[in-house]
Each structure stands twice: as structure tokens, then as C-alpha cells.
Protein backbone atom coordinates (compact mmCIF):
# COMPACT_ATOMS: atom_id res chain seq x y z
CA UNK A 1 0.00 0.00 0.00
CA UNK A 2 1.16 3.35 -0.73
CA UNK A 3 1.08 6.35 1.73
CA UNK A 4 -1.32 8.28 -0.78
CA UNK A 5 -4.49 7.32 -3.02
CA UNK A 6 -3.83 10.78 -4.49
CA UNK A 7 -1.34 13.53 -4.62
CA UNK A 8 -2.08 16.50 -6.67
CA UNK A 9 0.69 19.34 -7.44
CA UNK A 10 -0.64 22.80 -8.22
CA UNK A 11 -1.02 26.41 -7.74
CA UNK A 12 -2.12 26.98 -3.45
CA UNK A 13 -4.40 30.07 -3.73
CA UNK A 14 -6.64 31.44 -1.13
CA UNK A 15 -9.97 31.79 -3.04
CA UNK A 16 -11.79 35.49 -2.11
CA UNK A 17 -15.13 35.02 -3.18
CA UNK A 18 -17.86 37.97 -3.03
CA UNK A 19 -20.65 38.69 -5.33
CA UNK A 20 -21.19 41.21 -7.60
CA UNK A 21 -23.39 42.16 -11.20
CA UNK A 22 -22.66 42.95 -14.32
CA UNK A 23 -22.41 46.52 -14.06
CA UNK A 24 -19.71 46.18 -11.12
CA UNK A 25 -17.91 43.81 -13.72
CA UNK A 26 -17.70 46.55 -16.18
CA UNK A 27 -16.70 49.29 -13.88
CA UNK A 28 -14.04 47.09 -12.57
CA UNK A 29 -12.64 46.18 -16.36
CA UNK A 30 -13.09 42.65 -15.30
CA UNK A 31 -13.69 40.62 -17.97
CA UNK A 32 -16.68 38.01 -16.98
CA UNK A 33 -16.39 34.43 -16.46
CA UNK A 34 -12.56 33.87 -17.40
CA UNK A 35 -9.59 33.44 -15.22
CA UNK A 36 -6.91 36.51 -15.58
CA UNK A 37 -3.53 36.63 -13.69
CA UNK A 38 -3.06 40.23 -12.28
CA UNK A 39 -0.18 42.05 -10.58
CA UNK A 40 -0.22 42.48 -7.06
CA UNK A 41 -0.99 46.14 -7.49
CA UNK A 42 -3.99 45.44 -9.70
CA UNK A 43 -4.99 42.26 -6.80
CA UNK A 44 -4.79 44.63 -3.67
CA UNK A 45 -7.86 47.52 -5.68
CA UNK A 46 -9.88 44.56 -6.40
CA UNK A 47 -9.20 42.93 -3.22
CA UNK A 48 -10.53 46.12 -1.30
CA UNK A 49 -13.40 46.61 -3.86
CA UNK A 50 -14.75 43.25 -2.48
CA UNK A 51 -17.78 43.46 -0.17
CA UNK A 52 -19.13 40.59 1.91
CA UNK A 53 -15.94 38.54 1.12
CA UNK A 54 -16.19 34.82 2.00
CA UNK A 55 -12.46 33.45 2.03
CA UNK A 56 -11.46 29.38 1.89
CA UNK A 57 -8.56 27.56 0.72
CA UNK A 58 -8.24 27.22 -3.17
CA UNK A 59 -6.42 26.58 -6.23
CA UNK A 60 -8.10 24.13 -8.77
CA UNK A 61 -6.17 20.87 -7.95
CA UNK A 62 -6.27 21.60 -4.01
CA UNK A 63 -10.17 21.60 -4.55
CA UNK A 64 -10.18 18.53 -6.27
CA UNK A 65 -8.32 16.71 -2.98
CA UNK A 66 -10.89 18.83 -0.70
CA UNK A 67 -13.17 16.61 -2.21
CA UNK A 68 -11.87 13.69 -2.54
CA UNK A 69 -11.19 14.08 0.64
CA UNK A 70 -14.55 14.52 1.58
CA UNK A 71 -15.11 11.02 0.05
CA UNK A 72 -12.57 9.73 2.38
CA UNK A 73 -9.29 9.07 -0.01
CA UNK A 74 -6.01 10.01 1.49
CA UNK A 75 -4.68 12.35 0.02
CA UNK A 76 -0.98 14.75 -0.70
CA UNK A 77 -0.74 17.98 -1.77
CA UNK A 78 2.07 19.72 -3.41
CA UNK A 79 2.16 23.52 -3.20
CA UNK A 80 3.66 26.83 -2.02
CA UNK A 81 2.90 29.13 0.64
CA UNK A 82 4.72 32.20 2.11
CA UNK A 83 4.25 31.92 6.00
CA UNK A 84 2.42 35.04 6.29
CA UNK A 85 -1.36 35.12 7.68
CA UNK A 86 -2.58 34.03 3.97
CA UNK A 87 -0.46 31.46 4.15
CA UNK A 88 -0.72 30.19 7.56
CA UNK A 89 -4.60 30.02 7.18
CA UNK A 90 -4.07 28.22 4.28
CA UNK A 91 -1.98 25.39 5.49
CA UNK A 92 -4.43 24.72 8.19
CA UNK A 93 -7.92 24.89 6.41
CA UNK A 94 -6.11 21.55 4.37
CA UNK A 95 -4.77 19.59 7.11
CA UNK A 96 -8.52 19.90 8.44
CA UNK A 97 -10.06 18.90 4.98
CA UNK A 98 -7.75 15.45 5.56
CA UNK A 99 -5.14 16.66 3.08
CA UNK A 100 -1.28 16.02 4.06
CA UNK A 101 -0.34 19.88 3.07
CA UNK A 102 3.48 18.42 2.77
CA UNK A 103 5.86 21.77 2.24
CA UNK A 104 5.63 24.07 5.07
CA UNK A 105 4.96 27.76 4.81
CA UNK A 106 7.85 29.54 3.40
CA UNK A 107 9.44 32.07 5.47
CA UNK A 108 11.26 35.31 4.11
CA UNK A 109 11.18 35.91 0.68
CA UNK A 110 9.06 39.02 -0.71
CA UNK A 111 6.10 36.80 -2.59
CA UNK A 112 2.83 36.96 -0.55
CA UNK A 113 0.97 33.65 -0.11
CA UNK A 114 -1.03 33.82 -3.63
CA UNK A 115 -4.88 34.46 -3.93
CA UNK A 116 -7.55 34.88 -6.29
CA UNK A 117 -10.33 37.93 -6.45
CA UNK A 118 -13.62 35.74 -7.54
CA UNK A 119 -16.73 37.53 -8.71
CA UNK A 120 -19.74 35.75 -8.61
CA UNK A 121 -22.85 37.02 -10.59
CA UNK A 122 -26.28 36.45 -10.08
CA UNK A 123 -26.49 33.87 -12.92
CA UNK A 124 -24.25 31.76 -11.44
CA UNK A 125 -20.89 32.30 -13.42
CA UNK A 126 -17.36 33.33 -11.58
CA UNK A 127 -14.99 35.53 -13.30
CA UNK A 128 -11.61 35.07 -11.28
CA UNK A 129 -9.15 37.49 -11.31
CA UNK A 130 -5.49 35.45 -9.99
CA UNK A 131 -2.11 37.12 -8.14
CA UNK A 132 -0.08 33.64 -8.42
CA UNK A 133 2.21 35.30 -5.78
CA UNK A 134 4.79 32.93 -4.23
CA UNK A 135 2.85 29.92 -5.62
CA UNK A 136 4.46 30.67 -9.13
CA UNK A 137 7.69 30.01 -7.29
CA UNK A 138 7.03 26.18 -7.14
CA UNK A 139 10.02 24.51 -8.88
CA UNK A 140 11.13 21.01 -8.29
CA UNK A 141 12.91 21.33 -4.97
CA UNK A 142 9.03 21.39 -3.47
CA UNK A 143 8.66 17.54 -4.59
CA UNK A 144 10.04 14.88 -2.77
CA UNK A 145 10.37 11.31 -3.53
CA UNK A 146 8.34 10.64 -0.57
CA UNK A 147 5.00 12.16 -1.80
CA UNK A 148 5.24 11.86 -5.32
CA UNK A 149 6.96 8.21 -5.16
CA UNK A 150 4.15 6.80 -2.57
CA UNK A 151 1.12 8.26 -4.71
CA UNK A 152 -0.80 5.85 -6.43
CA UNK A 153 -2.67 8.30 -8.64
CA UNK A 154 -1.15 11.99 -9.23
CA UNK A 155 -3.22 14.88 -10.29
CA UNK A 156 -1.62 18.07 -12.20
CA UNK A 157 -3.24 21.09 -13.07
CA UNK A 158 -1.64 22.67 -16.52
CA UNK A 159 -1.54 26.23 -15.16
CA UNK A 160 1.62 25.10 -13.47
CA UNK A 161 3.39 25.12 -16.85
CA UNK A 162 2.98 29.31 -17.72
CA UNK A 163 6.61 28.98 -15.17
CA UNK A 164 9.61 27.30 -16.12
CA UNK A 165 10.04 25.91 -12.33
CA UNK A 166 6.63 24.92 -12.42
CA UNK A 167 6.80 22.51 -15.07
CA UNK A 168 10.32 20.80 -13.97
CA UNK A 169 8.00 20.51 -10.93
CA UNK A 170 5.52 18.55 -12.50
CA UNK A 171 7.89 16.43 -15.25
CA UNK A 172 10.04 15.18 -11.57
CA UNK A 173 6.64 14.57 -9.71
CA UNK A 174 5.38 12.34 -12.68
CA UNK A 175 8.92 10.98 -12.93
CA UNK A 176 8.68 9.55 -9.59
CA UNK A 177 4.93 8.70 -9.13
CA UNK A 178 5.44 6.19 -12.59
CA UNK A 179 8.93 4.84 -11.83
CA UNK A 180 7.12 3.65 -8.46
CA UNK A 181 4.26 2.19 -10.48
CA UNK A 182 1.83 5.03 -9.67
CA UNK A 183 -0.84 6.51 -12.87
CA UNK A 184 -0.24 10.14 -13.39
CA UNK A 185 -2.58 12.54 -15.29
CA UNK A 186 -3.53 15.99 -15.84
CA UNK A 187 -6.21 18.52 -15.68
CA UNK A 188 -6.06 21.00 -19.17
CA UNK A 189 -7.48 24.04 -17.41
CA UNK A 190 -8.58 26.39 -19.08
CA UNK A 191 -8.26 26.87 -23.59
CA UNK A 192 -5.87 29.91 -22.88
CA UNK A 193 -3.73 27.66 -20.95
CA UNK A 194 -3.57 25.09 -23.99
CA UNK A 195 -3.15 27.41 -26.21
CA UNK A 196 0.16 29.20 -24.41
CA UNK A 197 0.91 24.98 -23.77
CA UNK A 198 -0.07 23.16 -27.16
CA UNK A 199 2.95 21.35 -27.86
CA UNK A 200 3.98 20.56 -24.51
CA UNK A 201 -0.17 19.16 -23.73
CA UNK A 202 -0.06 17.65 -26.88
CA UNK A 203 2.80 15.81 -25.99
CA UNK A 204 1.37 14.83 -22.37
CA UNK A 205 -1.65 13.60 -23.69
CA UNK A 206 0.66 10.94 -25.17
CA UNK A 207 2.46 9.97 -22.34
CA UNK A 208 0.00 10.22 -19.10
CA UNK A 209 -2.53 7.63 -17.97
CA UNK A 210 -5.90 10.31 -18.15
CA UNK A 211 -6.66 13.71 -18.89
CA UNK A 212 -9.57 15.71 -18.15
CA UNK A 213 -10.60 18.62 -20.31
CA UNK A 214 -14.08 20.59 -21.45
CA UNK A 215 -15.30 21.07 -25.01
CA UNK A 216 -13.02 24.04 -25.08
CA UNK A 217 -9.71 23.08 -24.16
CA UNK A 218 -9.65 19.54 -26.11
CA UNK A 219 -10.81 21.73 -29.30
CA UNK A 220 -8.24 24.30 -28.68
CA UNK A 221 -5.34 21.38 -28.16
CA UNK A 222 -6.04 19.79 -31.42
CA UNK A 223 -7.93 23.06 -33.32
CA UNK A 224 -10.75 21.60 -34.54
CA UNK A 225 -14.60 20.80 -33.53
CA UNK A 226 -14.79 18.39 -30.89
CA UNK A 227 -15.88 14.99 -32.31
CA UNK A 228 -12.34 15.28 -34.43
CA UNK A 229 -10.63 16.63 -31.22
CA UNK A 230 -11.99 13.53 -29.14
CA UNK A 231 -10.99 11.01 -32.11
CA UNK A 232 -7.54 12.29 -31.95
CA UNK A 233 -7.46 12.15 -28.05
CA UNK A 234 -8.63 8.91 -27.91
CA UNK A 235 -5.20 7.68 -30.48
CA UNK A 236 -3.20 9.73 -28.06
CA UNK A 237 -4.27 9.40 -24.40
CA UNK A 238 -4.78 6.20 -22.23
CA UNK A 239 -8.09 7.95 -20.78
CA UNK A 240 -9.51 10.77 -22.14
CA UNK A 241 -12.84 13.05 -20.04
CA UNK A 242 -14.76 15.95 -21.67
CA UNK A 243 -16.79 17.49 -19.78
CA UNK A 244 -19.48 20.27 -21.89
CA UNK A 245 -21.27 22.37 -19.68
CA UNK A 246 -24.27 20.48 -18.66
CA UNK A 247 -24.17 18.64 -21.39
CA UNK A 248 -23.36 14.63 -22.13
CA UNK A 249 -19.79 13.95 -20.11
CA UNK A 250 -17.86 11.78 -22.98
CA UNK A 251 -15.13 9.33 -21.36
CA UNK A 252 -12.93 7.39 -23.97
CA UNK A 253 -10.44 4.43 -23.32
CA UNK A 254 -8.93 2.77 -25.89
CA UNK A 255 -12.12 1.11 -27.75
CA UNK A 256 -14.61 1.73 -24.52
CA UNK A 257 -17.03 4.69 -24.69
CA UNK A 258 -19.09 6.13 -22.02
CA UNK A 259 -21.57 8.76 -22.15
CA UNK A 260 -22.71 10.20 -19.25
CA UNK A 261 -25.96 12.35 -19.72
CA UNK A 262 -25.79 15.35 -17.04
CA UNK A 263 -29.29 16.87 -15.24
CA UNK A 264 -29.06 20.20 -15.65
CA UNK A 265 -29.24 22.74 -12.70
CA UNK A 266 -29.06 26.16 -12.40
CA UNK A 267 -26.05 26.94 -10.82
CA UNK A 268 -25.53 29.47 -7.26
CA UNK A 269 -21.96 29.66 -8.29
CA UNK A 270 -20.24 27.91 -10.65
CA UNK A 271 -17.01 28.26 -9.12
CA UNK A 272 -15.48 24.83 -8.58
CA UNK A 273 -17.57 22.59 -10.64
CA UNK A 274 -14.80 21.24 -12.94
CA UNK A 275 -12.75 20.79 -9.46
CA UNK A 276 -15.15 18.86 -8.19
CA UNK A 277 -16.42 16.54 -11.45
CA UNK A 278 -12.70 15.52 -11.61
CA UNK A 279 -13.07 14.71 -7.49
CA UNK A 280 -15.60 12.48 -8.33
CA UNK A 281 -13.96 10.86 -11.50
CA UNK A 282 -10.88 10.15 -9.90
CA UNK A 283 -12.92 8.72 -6.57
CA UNK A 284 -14.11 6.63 -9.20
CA UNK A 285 -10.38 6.19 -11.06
CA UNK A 286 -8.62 5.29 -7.90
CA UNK A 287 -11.23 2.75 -6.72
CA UNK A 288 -11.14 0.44 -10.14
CA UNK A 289 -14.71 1.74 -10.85
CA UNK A 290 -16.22 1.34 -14.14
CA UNK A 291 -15.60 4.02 -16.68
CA UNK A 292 -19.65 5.32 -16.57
CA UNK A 293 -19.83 5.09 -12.73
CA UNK A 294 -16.35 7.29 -12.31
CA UNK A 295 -18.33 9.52 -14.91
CA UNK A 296 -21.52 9.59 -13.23
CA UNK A 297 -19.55 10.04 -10.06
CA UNK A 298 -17.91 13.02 -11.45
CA UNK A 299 -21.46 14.46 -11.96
CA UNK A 300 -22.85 14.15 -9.00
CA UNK A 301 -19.88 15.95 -7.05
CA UNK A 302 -20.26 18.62 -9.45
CA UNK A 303 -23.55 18.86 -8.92
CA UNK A 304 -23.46 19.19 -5.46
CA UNK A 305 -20.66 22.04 -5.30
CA UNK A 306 -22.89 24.24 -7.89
CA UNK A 307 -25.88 24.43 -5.57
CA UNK A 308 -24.16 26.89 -3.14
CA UNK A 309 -21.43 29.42 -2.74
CA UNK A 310 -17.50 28.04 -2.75
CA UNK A 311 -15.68 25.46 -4.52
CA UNK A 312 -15.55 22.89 -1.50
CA UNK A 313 -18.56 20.13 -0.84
CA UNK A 314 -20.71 20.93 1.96
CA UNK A 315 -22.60 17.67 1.51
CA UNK A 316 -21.50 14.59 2.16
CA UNK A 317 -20.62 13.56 -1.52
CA UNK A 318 -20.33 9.59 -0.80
CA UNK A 319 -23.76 9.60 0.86
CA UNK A 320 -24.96 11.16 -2.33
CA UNK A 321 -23.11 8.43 -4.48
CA UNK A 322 -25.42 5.85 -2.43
CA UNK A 323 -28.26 7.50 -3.08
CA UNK A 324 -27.67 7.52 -7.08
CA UNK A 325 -26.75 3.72 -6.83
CA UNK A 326 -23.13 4.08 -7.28
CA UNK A 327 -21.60 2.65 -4.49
């Protein structure tokens, strides 16, 4: 037995989540439901615009281990904080979500503990506006053989690669997790991200065990419409997940198909619903599940995290897998 079920390396934001309309959006020069990395300067003036801010541990592959472990996994995760009160806070909100947080808060240095401004609107969508802070400082001195080398799935989230020390961070932690006979695969986040990335996802695609995309990023990695883009995939990848935006959830192995058809909900906030589909797909991954029920798993965590505010469960997901005959 190894010492983790899953270890995911990414980006260890504190998510800073308040609500807001259009017209705020537009005053701001935010651009709506998108991701943008600002400076710090730009981060502090939309920080203090912010009213009725809700704060909680974030960072797209640290909400995917929230939830897994939620469904009771153990879990690893890989990241950089500066020991400052961000930080600090940080550290501690994952050891109590039952996640090893394995690299201790980083004193001195001048990067704050990263965060990201998140604007929810009142139809549900987030635009997040990101200061990667000290997190873009993760390089592969943060990854020991001890986590990566005793995980028996790894998780990576592609934002990682916009740094140089970022992505020898990731090539060593796969390195290690499939010399020890772990399965190592990655999240695409987000088309911009591919499209800064294409050769090196491209390439990944090739060589990892899964990856887990929407509509937009697996038609922006091979730029074309997505029944060619999955085609492709499927020559390329061991696993390949699309996910479309309450639509059908499409996973591909080799010559197995499933289609997962999705009940569709209108979302409180939408923040956190790809973090938590690929929670319940790789519950489903880890445990030798079928290809549909991982699928079908991955739907029902999503659809739990877009009834209310935050990216986190507040349910308890495996209860709900009973109830849809899953488990």
C-alpha cells in the first residue's frame, strides 16, 4: 500500500469570493467568467473593492483533494505558501479537509501567499481574477520522492506550466509517481492555458494515464470541432474526459465509450464545478470503478458544489453516491 491514493501538485491560492453584477464587472474592467492573472498592485484595488468577502482555501487541484477528501481518499498535496497570515490560514484549512499539506509555509522571501479575487454574478458564473504570488515560485525542490513516489494516482493542473520551475515541478513529480508504479494525469485548465501549452499538452496527452478537459480546451489542443478533437485524443491518451457544460460527459479508453448524460441545474456559483467533477472521476479512477460510474460520479460531485457558494462540498458527496446507486 502506498502512503497516498492521491497527490495533486498545483497552484495553493486562497480563493476570495464575493458577489457582484454585471455593471460592477464593467466598472471594474473585469472581464466576466474567465480566469486573468493580475499584478499584485492590480490584486490589492480589487481585493478592497470586495464586499461581503467569503475566504477558503483554493487553487483548482487543491479543490479537487478537498473533495476527494470529503469522500474519504487520502490524500498529498504539493504547493507553495509564504508563511504570512494568507499562508498560515491556508496550510491549516487543508490539514482539516484530511489533506497532508506536505511543504511548510515559506518564510522570508518578498512573494505573498497567492490568492484569487472571484466575482460571482447572479447567474451563477465566476470571473476570477489570480495574483499567483509565491505559488508561481514552485520549482522542483518542493517535490520529494516521498509524496510523489508513494502516490498511487497523481493529479496536475496545466496552469503550473505558464513557469519554467513549475513545469520541472511537475515532469520530476510524474517521474517519480510512474517509476514507483503510480498513474499520473492531468487537468487542461482552461483553452488559454492550452493554447500558451499546445505542444507541450499535446505531448502529455501521449504519455499520461488520463486527462480531463471541457469542449473548449480539447478543441483548442487539437484546433478543430470536438468529435475530431476527441478522435484524436482517444489515439493519443490512455483515458480521455470531456466534460461540456451540462451537457453529455464523454469518457474514452482505448475502444470503450461512455456517455454520461448530465441533469441540468441552475447553478448558485459555478465556481469549482470542474474541481469537483474531476473529485468524483478520480474517486471513481482510484477505486477500479467502471468508466460510466467514475463519470456519473464526477457528476454528481459537481452537482453538489454548484448548488451553493464556494468550490468545497458541503454535503456529504459519498452519501450522495449511495443514493444515485453508485456505491
Amino acid at each position: 500500500m502506498k502512503k497516498y491514493q492521491v497527490v495533486g501538485i498545483g497552484n495553493a491560492v486562497v480563493d476570495v469570493i464575493s458577489q457582484s453584477d454585471d455593471s460592477f464587472l464593467d466598472l471594474m474592467g473585469i472581464q466576466k467568467g474567465i480566469m486573468q492573472l493580475v499584478e499584485r498592485e492590480r490584486g490589492e484595488l480589487l481585493y478592497g473593492a470586495m464586499t461581503n468577502r467569503i475566504q477558503a482555501p483554493g487553487g483548482s487541484v487543491a479543490n479537487t483533494l478537498a473533495g476527494l477528501g470529503n469522500l474519504g481518499l487520502t490524500t498529498g498535496f504539493i504547493g507553495r505558501v509564504h508563511d504570512d497570515a494568507l499562508g498560515r490560514f491556508y496550510a491549516d484549512a487543508m490539514a482539516k479537509d484530511g489533506t497532508d499539506f506536505v511543504n511548510a509555509p515559506v518564510a522570508g522571501g518578498e512573494m505573498p501567499t497567492s490568492r484569487s479575487m472571484i466575482f460571482v454574478s447572479p447567474d451563477g458564473e465566476r470571473s476570477m481574477n489570480t495574483y499567483l504570488g509565491i505559488s508561481s515560485e514552485l520549482g522542483p525542490g518542493d517535490v520529494s520522492d516521498d509524496v510523489a513516489g508513494q502516490a498511487e494516482v497523481l493529479f496536475l493542473e496545466g496552469y503550473l506550466y505558464d513557469k519554467p520551475k513549475g513545469k520541472q515541478a511537475f515532469e520530476k513529480a510524474v517521474k517519480l509517481c510512474r517509476q514507483a508504479g503510480g498513474k499520473a494525469g492531468i487537468a487542461l485548465s482552461d483553452p488559454f492555458c492550452v493554447e500558451r501549452h499546445r505542444d507541450d499538452f499535446r505531448r502529455l496527452v501521449k504519455e499520461l494515464d488520463y486527462v480531463i478537459g471541457n469542449q473548449h480546451e480539447w478543441e483548442s489542443l487539437y484546433q478543430t470541432d470536438l468529435s475530431s478533437a476527441l478522435e484524436q485524443a482517444a489515439q493519443d491518451a490512455g483515458l480521455v474526459v470531456c466534460t461540456r457544460s451540462g451537457q453529455d460527459v464523454v469518457l474514452v479508453r482505448g475502444a470503450e465509450e461512455a456517455v454520461v448524460p448530465v441533469t441540468e441545474i441552475t447553478p448558485v456559483d459555478a465556481t469549482g464545478a470542474g474541481d469537483q467533477f474531476a473529485a468524483g472521476f478520480l474517486y471513481g479512477y482510484a477505486t477500479g470503478a467502471p468508466l460510466e460510474v467514475a463519470g456519473r460520479m464526477g457528476c454528481v460531485a459537481a452537482a453538489e458544489v454548484i448548488g451553493h457558494l464556494g468550490a468545497r462540498p458541503e454535503a456529504d458527496t459519498k452519501a450522495l453516491f449511495k443514493q444515485a446507486g453508485l456505491l
